[in-house]
N, C-alpha and C. Protein backbone atom coordinates (compact mmCIF):
# COMPACT_ATOMS: atom_id res chain seq x y z
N UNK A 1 -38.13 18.12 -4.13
CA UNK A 1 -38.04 17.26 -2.97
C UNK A 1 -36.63 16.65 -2.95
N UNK A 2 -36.11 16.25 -2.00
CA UNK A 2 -34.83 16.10 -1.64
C UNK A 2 -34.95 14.90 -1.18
N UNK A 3 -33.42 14.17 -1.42
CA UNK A 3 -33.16 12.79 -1.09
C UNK A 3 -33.81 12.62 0.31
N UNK A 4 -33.38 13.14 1.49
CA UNK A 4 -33.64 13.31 2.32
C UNK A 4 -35.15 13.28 2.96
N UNK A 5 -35.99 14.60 2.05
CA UNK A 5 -37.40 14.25 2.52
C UNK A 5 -37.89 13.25 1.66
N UNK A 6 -37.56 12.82 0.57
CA UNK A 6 -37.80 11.00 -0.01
C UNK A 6 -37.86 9.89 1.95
N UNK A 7 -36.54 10.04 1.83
CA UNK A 7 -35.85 8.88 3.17
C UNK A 7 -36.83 9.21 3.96
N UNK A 8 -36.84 10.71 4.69
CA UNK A 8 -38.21 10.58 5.93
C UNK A 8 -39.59 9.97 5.51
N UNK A 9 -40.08 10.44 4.26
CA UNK A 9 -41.12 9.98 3.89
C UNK A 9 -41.26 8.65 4.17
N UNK A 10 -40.61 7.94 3.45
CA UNK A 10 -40.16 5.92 3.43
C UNK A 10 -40.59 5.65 5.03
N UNK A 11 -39.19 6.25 5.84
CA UNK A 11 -39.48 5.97 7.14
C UNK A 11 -40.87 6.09 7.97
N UNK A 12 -41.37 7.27 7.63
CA UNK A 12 -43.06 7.31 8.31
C UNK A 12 -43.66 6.45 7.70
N UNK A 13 -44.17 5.85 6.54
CA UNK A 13 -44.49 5.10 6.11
C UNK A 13 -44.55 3.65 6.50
N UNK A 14 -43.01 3.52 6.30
CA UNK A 14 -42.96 1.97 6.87
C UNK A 14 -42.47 1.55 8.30
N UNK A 15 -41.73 2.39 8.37
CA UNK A 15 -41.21 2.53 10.19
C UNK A 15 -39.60 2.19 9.77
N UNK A 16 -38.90 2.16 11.08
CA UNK A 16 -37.65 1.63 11.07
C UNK A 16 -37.48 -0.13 10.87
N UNK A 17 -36.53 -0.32 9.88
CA UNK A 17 -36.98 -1.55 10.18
C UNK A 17 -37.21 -2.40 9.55
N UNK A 18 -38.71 -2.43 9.47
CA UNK A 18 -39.80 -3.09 8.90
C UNK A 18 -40.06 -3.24 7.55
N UNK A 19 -40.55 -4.14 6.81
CA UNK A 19 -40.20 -4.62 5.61
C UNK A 19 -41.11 -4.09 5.07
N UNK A 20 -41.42 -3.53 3.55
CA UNK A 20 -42.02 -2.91 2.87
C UNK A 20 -42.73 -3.88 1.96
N UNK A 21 -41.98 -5.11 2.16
CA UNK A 21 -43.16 -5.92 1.53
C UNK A 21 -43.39 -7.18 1.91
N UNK A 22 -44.15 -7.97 2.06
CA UNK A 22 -43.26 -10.00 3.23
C UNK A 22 -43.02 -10.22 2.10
N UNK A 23 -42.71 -11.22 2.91
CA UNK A 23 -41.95 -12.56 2.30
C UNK A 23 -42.56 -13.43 1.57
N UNK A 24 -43.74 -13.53 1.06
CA UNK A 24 -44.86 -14.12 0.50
C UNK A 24 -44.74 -13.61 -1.01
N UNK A 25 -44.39 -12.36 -1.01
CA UNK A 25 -44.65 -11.83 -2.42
C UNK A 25 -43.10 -11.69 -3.27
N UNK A 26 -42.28 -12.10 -2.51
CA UNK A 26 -40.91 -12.56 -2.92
C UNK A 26 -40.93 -13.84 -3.40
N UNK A 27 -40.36 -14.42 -4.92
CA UNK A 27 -39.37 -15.51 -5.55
C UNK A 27 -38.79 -16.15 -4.43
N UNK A 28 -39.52 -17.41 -4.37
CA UNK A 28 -37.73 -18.08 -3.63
C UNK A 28 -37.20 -18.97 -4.61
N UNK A 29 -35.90 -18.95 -4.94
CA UNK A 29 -35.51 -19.92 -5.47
C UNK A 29 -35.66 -22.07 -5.44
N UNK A 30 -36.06 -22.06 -4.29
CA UNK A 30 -36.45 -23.29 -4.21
C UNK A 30 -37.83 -23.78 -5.45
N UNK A 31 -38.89 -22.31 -5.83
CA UNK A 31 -39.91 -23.09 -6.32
C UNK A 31 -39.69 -23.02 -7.77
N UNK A 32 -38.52 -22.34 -7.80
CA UNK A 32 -38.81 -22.07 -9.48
C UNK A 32 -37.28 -23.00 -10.28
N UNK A 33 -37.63 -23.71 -11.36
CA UNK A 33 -36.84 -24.37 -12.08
C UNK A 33 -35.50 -23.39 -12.37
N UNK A 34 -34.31 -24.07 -12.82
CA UNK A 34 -33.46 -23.73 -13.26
C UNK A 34 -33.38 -22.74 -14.50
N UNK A 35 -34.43 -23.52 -15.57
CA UNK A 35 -35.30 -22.65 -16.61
C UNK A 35 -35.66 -21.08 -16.03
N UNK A 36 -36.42 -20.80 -15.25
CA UNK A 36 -37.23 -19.95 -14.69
C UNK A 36 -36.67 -19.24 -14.36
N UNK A 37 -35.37 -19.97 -13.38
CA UNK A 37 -34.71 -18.78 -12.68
C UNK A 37 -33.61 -18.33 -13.40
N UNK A 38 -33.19 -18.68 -14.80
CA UNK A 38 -32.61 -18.09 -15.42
C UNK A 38 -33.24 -16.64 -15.88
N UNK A 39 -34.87 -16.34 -15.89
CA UNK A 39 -35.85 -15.21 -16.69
C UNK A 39 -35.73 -14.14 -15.78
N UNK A 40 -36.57 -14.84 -14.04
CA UNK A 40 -37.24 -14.11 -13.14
C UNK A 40 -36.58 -12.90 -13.19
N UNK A 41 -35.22 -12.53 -12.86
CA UNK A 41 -34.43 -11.61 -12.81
C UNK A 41 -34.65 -10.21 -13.35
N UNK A 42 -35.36 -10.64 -14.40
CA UNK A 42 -35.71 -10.01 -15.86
C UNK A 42 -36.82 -9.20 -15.06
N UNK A 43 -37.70 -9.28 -14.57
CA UNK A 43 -38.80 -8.61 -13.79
C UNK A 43 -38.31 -8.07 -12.44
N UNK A 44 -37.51 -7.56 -12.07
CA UNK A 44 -37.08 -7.03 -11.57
C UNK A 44 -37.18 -7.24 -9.35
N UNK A 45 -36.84 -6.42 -8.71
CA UNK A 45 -36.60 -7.20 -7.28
C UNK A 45 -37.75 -7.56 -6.85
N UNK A 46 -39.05 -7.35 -7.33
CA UNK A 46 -40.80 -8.33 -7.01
C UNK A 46 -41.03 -8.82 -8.49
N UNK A 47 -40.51 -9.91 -8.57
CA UNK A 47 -41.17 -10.34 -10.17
C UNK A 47 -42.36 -10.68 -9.88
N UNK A 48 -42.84 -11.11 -8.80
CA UNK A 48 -44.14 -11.88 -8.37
C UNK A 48 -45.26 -10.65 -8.56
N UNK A 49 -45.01 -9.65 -7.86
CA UNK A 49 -45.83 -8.56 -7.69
C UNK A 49 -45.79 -7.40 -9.37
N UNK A 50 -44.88 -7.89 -9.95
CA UNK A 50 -44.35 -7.21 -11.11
C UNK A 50 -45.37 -8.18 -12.43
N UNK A 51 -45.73 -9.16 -12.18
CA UNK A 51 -46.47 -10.12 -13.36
C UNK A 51 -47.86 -9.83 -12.76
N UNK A 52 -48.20 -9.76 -11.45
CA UNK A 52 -49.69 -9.95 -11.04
C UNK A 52 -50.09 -8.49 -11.66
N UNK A 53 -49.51 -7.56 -11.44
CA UNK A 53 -49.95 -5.90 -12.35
C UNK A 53 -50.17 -6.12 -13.83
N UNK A 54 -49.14 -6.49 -14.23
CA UNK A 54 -49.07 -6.63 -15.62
C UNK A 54 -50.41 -7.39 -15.73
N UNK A 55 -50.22 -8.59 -15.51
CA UNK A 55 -51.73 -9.46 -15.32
C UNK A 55 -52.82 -8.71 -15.41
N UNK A 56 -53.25 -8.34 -14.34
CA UNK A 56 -54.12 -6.78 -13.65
C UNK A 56 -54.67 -6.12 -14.69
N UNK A 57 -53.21 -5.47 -15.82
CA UNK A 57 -53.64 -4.50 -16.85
C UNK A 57 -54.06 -5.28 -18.21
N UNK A 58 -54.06 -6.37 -17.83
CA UNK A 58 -54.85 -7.26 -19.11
C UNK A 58 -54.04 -7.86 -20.35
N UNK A 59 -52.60 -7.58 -20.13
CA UNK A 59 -51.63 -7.81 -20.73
C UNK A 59 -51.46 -9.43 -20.76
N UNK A 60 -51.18 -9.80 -21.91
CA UNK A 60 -51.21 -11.25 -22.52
C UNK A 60 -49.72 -11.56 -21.75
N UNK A 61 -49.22 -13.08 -22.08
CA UNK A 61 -48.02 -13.97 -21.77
C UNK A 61 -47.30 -13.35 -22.93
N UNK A 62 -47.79 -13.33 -24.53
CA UNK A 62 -46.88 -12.67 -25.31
C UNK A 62 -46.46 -11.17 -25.08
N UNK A 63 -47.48 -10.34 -24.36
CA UNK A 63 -47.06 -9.19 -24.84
C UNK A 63 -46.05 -8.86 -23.46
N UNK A 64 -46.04 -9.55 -22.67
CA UNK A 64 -45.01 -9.12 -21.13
C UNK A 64 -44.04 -9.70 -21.51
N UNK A 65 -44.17 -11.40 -22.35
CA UNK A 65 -43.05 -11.55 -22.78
C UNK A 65 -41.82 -10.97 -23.87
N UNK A 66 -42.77 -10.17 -24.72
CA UNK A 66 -41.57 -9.34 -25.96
C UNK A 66 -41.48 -8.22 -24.97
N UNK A 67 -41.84 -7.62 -23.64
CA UNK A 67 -41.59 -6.51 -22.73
C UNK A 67 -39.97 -6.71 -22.28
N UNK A 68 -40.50 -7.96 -21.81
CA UNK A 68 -39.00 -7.75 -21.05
C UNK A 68 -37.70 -9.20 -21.48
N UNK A 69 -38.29 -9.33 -23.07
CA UNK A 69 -37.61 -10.31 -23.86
C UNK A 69 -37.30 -11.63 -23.50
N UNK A 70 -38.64 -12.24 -22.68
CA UNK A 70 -38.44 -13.42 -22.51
C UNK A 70 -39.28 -14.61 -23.02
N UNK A 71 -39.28 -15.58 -23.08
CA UNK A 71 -40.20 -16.24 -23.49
C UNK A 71 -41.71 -16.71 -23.21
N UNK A 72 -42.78 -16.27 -24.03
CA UNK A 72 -44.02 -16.41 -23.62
C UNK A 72 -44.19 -17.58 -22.48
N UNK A 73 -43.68 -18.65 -22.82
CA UNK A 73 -44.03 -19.90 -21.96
C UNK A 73 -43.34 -19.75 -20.70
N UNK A 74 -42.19 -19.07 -20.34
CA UNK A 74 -41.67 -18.60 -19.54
C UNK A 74 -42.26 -17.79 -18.35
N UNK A 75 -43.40 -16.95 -18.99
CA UNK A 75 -44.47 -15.85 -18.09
C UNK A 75 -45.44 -16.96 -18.10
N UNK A 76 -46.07 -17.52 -18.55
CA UNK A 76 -47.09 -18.49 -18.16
C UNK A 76 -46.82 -19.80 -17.23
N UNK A 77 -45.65 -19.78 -17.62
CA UNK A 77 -45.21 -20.79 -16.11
C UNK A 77 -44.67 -20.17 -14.89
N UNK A 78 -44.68 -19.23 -15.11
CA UNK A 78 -44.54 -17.87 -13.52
C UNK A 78 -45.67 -17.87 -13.30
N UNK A 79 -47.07 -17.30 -14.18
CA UNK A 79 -47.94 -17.19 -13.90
C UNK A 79 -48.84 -17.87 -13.23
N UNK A 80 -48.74 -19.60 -14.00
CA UNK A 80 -49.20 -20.62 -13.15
C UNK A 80 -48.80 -21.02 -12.05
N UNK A 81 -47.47 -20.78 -11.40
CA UNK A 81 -46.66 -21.44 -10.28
C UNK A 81 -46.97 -20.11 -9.39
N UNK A 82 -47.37 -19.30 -9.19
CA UNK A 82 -47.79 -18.10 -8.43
C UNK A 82 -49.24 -17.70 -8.78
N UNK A 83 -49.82 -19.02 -9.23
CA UNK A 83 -51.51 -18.58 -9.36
C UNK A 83 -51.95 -17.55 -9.51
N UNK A 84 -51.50 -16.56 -10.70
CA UNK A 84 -51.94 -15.51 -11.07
C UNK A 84 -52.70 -16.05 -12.38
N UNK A 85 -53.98 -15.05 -12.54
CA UNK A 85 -54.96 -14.99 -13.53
C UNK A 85 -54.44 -14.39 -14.83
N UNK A 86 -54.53 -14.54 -15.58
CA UNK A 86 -54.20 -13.60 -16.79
C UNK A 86 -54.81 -14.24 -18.34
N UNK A 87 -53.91 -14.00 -19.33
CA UNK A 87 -54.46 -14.09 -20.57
C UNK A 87 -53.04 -14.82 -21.44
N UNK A 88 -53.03 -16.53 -22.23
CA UNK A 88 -52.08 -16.60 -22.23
C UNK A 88 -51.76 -15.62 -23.61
């Protein structure tokens, strides 16, 4: 498959345009501490949607935290400030 039929694919999918994911499931910097937003980064361009999976697969605060080398208390205060369920 080719870059190309990748790009058409995307486009039928989502349309021209149109956002592939809102704005709801995006970090804003306003809610998260200075602390925090030093980590988030670390989880990559949906950290929000990137912890609720992890969450999902039953994965503890320690074990996402030695994942992506941040501090346990760090994922549990993401976790709590985006009301995700998990295991600390």
């Amino acid at each position: 498959m080719s870059d190309k039929d990748i790009v058409s694919d995307l486009v039928r999918m989502f349309g021209h345009g149109r956002k592939a994911l809102s704005s709801g499931t995006l970090a804003t910097h306003a809610e998260l501490t200075s602390e925090l937003q030093k980590y988030v980064h670390t989880l990559g361009p949906t950290p929000k949607r990137c912890l609720e999976a992890l969450s999902d697969l039953g994965l503890t605060d320690a074990e996402i935290g030695r994942y992506f080398r941040i501090p346990d208390n760090v994922v549990t205060q993401l976790r709590e400030l985006w009301k995700i369920k998990g295991t600390v």
